[in-house]
C-alpha atoms as a PDB file:
ATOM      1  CA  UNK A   1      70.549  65.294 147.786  1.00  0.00           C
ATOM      2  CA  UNK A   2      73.419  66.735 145.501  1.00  0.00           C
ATOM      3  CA  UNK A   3      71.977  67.086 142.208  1.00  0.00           C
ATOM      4  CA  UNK A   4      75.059  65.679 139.883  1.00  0.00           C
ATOM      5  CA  UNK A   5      73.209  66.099 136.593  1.00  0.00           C
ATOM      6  CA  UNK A   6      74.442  67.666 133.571  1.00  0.00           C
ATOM      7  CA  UNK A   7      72.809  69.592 130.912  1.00  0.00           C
ATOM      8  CA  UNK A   8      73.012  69.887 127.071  1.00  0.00           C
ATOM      9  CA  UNK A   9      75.140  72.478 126.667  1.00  0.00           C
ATOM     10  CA  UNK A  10      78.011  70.813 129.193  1.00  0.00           C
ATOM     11  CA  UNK A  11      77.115  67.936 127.459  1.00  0.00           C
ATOM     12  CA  UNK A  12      77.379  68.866 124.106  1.00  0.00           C
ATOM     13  CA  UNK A  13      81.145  70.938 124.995  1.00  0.00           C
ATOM     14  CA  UNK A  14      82.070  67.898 126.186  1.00  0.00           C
ATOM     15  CA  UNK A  15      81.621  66.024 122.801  1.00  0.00           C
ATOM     16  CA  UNK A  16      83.764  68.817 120.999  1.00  0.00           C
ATOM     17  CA  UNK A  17      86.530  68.586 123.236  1.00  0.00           C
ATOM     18  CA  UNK A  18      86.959  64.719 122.769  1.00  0.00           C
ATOM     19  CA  UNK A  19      86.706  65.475 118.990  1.00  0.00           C
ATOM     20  CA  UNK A  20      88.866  67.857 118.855  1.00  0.00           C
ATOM     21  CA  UNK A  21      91.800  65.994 121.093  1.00  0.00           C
ATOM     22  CA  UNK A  22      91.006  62.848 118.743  1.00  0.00           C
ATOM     23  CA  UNK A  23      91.368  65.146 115.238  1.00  0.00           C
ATOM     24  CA  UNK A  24      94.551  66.810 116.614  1.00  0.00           C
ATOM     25  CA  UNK A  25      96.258  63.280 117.314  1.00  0.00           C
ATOM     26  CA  UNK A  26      95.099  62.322 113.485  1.00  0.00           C
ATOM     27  CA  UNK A  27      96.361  65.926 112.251  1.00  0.00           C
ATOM     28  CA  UNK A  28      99.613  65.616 113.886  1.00  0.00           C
ATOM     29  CA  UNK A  29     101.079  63.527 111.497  1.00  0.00           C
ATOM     30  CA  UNK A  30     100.598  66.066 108.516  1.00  0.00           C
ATOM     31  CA  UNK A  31     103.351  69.105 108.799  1.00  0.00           C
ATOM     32  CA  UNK A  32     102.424  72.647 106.969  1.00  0.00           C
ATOM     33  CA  UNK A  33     104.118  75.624 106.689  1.00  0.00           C
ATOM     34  CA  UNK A  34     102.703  79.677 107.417  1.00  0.00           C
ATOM     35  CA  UNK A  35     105.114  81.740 106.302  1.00  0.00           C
ATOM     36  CA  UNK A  36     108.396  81.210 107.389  1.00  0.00           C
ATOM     37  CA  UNK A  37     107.263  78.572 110.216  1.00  0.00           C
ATOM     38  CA  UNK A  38     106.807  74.868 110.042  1.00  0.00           C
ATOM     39  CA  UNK A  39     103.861  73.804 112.341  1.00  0.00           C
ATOM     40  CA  UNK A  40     101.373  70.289 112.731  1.00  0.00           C
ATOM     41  CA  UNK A  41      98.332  70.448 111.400  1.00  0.00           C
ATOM     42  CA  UNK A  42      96.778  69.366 114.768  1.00  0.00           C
ATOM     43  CA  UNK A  43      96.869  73.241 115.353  1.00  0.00           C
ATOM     44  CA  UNK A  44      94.068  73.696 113.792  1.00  0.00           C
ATOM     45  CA  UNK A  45      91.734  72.290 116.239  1.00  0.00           C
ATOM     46  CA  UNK A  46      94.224  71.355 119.799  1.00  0.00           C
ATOM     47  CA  UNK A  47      93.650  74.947 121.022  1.00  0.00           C
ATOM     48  CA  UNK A  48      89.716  74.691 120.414  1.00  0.00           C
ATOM     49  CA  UNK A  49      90.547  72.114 123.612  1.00  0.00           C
ATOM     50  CA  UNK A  50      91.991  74.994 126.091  1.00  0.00           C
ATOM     51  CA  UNK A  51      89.151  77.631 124.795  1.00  0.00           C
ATOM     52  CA  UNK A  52      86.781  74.491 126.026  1.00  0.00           C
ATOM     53  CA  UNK A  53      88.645  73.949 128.984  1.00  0.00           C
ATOM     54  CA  UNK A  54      88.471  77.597 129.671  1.00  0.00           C
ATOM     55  CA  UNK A  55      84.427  77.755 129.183  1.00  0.00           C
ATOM     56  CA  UNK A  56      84.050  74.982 131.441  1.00  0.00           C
ATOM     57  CA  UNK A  57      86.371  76.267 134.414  1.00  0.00           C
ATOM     58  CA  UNK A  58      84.623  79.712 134.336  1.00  0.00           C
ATOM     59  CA  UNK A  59      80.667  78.048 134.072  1.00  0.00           C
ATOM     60  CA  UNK A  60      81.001  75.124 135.739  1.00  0.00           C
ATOM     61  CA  UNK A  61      84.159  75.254 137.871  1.00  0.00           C
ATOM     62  CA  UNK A  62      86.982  72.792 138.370  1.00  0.00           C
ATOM     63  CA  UNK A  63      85.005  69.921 139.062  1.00  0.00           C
ATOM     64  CA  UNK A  64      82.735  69.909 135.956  1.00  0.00           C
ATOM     65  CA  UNK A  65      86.946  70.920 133.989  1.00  0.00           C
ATOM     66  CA  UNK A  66      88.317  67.830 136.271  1.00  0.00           C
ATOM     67  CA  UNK A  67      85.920  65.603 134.477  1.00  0.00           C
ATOM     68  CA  UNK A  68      85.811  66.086 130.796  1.00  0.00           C
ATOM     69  CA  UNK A  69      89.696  66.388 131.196  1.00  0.00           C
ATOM     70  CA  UNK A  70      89.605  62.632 132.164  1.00  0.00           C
ATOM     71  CA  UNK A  71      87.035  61.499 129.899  1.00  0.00           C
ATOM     72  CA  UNK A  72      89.356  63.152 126.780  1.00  0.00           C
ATOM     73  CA  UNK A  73      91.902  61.179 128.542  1.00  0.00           C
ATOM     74  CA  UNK A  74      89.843  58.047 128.146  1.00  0.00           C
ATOM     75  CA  UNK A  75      88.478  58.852 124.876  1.00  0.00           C
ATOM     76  CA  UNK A  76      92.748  59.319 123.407  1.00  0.00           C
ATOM     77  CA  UNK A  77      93.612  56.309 125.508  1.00  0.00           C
ATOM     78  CA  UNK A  78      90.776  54.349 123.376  1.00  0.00           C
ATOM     79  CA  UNK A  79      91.600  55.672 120.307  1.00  0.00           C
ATOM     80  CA  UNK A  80      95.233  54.539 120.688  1.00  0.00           C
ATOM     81  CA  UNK A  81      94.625  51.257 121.760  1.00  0.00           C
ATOM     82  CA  UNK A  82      91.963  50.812 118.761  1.00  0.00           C
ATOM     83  CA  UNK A  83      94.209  52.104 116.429  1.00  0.00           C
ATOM     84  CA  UNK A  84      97.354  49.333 117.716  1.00  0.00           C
ATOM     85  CA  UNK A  85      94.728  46.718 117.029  1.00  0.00           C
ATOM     86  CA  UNK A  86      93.777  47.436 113.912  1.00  0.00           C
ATOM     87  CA  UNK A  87      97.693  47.658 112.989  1.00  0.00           C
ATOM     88  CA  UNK A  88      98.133  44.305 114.281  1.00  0.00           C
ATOM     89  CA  UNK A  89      94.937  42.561 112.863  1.00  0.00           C
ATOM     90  CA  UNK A  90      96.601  41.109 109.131  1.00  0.00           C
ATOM     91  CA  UNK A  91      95.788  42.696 106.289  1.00  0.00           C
ATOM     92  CA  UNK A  92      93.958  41.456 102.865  1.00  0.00           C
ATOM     93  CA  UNK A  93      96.460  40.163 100.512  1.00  0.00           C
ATOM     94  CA  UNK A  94      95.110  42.691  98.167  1.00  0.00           C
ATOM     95  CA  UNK A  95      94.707  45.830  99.654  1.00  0.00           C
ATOM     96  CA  UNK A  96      97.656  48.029  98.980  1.00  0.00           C
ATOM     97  CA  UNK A  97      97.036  50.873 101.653  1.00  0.00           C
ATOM     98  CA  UNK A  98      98.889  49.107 104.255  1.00  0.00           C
ATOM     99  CA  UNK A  99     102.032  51.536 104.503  1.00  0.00           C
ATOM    100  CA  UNK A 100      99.511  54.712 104.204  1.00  0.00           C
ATOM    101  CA  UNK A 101      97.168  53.634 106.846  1.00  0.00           C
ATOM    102  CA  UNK A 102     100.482  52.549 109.639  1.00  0.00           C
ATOM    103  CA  UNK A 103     101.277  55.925 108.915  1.00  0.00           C
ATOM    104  CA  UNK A 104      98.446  58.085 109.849  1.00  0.00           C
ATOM    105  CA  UNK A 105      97.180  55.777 112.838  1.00  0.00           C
ATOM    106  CA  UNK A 106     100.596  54.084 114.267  1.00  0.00           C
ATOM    107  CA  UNK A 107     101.428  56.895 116.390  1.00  0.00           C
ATOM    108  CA  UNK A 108     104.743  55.367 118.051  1.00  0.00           C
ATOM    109  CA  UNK A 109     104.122  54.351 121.650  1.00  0.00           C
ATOM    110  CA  UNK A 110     106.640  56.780 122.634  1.00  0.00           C
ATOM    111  CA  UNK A 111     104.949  59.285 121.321  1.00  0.00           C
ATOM    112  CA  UNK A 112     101.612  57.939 121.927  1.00  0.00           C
ATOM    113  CA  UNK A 113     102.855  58.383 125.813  1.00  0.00           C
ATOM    114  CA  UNK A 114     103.989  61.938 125.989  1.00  0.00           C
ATOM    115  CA  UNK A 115     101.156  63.049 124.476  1.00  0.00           C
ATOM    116  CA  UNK A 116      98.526  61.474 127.003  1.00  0.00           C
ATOM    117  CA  UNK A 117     100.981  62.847 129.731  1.00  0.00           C
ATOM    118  CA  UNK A 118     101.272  66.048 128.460  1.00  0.00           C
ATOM    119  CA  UNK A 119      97.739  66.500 127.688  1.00  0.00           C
ATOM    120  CA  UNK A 120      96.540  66.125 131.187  1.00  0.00           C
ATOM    121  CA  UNK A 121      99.412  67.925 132.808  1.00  0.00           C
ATOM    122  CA  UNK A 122      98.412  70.529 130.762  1.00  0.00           C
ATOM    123  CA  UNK A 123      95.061  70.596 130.604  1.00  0.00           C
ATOM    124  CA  UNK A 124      94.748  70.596 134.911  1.00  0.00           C
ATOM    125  CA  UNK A 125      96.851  73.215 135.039  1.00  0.00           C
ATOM    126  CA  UNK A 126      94.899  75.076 132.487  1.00  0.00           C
ATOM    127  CA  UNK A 127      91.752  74.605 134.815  1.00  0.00           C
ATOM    128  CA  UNK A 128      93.445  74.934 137.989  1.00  0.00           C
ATOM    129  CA  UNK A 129      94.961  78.721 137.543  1.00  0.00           C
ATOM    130  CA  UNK A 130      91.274  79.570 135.651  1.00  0.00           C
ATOM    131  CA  UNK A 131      89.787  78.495 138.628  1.00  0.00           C
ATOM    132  CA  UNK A 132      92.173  79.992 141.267  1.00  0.00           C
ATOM    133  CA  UNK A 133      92.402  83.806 139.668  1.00  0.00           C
ATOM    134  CA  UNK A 134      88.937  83.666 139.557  1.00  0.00           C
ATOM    135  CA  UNK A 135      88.333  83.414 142.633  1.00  0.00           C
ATOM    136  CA  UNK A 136      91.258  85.135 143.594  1.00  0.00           C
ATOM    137  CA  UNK A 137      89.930  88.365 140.993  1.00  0.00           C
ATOM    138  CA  UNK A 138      86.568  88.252 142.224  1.00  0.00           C
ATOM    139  CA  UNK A 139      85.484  86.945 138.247  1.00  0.00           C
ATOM    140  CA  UNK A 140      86.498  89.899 137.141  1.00  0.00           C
ATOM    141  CA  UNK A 141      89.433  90.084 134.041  1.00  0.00           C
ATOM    142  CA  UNK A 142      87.861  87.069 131.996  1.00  0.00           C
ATOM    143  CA  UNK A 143      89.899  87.573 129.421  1.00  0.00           C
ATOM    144  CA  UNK A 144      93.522  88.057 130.892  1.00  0.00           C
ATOM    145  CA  UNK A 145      92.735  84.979 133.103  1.00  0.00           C
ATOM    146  CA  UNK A 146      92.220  82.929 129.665  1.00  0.00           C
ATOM    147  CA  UNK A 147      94.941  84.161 128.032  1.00  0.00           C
ATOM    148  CA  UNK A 148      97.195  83.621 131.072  1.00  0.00           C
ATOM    149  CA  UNK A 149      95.750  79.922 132.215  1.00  0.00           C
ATOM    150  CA  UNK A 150      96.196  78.944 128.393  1.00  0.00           C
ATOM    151  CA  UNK A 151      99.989  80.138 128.181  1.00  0.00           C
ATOM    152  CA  UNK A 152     100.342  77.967 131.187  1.00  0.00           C
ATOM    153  CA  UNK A 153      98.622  75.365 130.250  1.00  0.00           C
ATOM    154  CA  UNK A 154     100.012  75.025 126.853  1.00  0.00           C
ATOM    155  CA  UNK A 155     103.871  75.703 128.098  1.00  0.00           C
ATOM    156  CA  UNK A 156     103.592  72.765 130.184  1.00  0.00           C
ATOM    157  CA  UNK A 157     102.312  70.753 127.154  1.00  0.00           C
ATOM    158  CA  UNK A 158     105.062  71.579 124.792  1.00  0.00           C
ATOM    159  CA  UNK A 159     107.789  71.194 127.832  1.00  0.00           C
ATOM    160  CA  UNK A 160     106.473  67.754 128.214  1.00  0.00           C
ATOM    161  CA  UNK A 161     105.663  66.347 125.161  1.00  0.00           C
ATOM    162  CA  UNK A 162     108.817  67.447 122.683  1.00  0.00           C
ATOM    163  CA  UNK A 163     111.263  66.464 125.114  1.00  0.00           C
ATOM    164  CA  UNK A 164     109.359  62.910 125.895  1.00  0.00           C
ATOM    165  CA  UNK A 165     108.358  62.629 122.291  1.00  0.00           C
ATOM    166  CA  UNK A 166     111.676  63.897 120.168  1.00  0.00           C
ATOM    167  CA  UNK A 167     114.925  63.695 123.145  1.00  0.00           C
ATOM    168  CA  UNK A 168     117.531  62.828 121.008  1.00  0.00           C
ATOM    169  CA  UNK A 169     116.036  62.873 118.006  1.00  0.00           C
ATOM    170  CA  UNK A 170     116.989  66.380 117.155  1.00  0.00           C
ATOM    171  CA  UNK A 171     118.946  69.329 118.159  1.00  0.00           C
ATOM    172  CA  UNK A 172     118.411  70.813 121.181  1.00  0.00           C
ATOM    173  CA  UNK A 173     117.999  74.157 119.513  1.00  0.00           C
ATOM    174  CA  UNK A 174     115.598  72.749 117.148  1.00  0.00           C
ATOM    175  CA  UNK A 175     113.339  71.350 119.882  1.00  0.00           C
ATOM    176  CA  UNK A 176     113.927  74.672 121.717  1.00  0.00           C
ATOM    177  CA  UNK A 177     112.900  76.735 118.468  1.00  0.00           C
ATOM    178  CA  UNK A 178     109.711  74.164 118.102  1.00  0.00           C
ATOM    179  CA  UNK A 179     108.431  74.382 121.621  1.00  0.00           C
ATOM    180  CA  UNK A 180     108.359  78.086 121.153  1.00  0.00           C
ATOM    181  CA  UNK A 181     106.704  78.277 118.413  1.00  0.00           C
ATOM    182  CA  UNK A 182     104.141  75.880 119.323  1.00  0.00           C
ATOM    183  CA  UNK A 183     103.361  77.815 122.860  1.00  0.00           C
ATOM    184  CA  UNK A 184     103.494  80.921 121.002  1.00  0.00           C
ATOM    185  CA  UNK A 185     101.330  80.106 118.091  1.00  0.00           C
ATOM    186  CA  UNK A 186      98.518  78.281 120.065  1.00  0.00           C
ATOM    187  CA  UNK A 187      98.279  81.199 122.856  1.00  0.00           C
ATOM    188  CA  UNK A 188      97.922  83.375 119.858  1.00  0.00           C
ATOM    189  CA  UNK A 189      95.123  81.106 118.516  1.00  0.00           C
ATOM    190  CA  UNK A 190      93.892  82.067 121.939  1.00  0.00           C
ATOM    191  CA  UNK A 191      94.118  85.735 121.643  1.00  0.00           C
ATOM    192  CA  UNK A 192      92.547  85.841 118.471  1.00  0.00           C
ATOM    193  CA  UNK A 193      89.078  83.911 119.071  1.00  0.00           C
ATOM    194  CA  UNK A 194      88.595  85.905 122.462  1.00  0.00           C
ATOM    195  CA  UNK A 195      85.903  88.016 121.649  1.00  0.00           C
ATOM    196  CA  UNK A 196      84.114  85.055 120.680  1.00  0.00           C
ATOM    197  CA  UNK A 197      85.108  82.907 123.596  1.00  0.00           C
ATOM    198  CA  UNK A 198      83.346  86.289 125.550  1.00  0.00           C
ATOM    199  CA  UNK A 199      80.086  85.969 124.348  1.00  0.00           C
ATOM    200  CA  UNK A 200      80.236  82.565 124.405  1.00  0.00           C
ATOM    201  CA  UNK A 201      80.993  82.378 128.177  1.00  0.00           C
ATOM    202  CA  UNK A 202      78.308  84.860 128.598  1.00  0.00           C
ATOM    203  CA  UNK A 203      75.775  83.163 126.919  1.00  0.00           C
ATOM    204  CA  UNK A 204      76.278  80.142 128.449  1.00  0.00           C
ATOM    205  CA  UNK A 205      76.013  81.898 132.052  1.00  0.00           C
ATOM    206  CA  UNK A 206      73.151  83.418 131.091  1.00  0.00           C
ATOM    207  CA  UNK A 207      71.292  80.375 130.259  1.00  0.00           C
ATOM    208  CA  UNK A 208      72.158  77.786 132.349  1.00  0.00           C
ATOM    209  CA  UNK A 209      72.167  80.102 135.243  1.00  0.00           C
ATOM    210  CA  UNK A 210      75.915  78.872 136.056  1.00  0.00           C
ATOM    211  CA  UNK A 211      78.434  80.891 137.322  1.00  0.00           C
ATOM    212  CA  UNK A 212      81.140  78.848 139.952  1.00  0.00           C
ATOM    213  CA  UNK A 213      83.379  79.901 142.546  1.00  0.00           C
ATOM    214  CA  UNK A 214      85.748  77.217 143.789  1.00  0.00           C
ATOM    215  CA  UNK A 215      85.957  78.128 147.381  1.00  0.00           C
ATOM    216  CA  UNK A 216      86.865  75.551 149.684  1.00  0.00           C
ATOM    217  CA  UNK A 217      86.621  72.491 146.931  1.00  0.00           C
ATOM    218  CA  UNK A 218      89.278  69.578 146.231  1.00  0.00           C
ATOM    219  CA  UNK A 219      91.759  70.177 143.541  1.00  0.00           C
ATOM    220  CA  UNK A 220      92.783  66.487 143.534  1.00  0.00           C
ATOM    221  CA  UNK A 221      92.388  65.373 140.282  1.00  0.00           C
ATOM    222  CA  UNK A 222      91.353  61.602 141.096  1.00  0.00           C
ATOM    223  CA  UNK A 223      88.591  62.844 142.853  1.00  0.00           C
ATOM    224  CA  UNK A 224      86.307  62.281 139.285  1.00  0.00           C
ATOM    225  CA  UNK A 225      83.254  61.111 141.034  1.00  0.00           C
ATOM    226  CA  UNK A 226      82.523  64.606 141.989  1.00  0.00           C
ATOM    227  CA  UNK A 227      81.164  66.947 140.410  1.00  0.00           C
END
């Protein structure tokens, strides 16, 4: 019998990468400035996702990527829908943070929808090249196929979402400029942590004695069940 178990560590990767695509929806409604660029706070912690996504793909493979992919899916979806409910429910005559809190948590369905579309467009094909040039490289070139899968992955993100989210809303040089930046700045993030996302990855291979090859395996991305 397939054993379809998971352990701590998968488990507890999982957990940060739901966090850290719920914080990043919360953080994208501050903007701050490095430098001479304008960027959303949710920068701080969206990469963290891909690096995740990244860890998973090279331990665990596609299938163990496939499914905490759709459970951040579910997790966003939930948070969204909580978050329209509490907007609706009336508030108490005397509580004057009414405006504030429609701010930070009434992400505009429009929005709300390119960013649950982008985020799994770009998260599977974030997983899916990981998984491919490794077995395509023989597991060698770890890093390259990180840096490359997450300039991939987070391309498709920004070419989704700004368009989706902001069409019409701005100049088309604007969005251009934005996009850019965005794909730019996170694959950076990328770059920099490497050496940490290295050990990590080796760590976890050594100790959970995990180190997948997707040969001959499903890439259909309904298929949640298995893992």
């Amino acid at each position: 019998m397939k054993n379809t178990s998971v352990s701590l560590s998968f488990m507890l990767l999982a957990v940060v990468f739901c966090v850290c695509l719920i914080a990043s929806n919360l953080l994208e409604t501050k903007i701050i400035q490095i430098g001479t660029f304008t960027i959303t706070a949710g920068f701080l912690v969206f990469p963290v996702s891909y690096i995740i996504n990244d860890c998973i793909a090279e331990v665990w493979g596609f299938r163990r990527a496939r499914l905490i992919i759709w459970l951040g899916f579910a997790m966003n979806f939930g948070m969204l829908a909580l978050f329209q409910l509490a907007i609706a429910l009336p508030s108490a005559p005397f509580w004057e943070g009414e405006e504030a809190f429609r701010f930070v948590f009434g992400l505009a369905p429009r929005i709300a929808a390119s960013s649950l579309m982008a985020f799994l467009v770009g998260s599977f094909l974030n997983a899916y090249v990981m998984s491919r040039m490794k077995v395509a490289s023989a597991g060698r070139n770890f890093s390259a196929r990180a840096v490359l899968s997450t300039l991939i992955g987070e391309s498709a993100d920004s070419l989704i979402f700004f368009p989706l989210a902001f069409g019409g809303l701005m100049p088309v040089q604007e969005l251009a400029k934005l996009m850019l930046i965005q794909v730019v700045a996170k694959t950076s993030y990328e770059i920099i942590v490497l050496p940490l996302t290295i050990r990590v990855v080796a760590a976890l291979k050594k100790n959970e004695g995990s180190d997948v090859y997707d040969e001959d395996i499903s890439y259909n991305i309904l298929k949640i069940k298995e893992i």
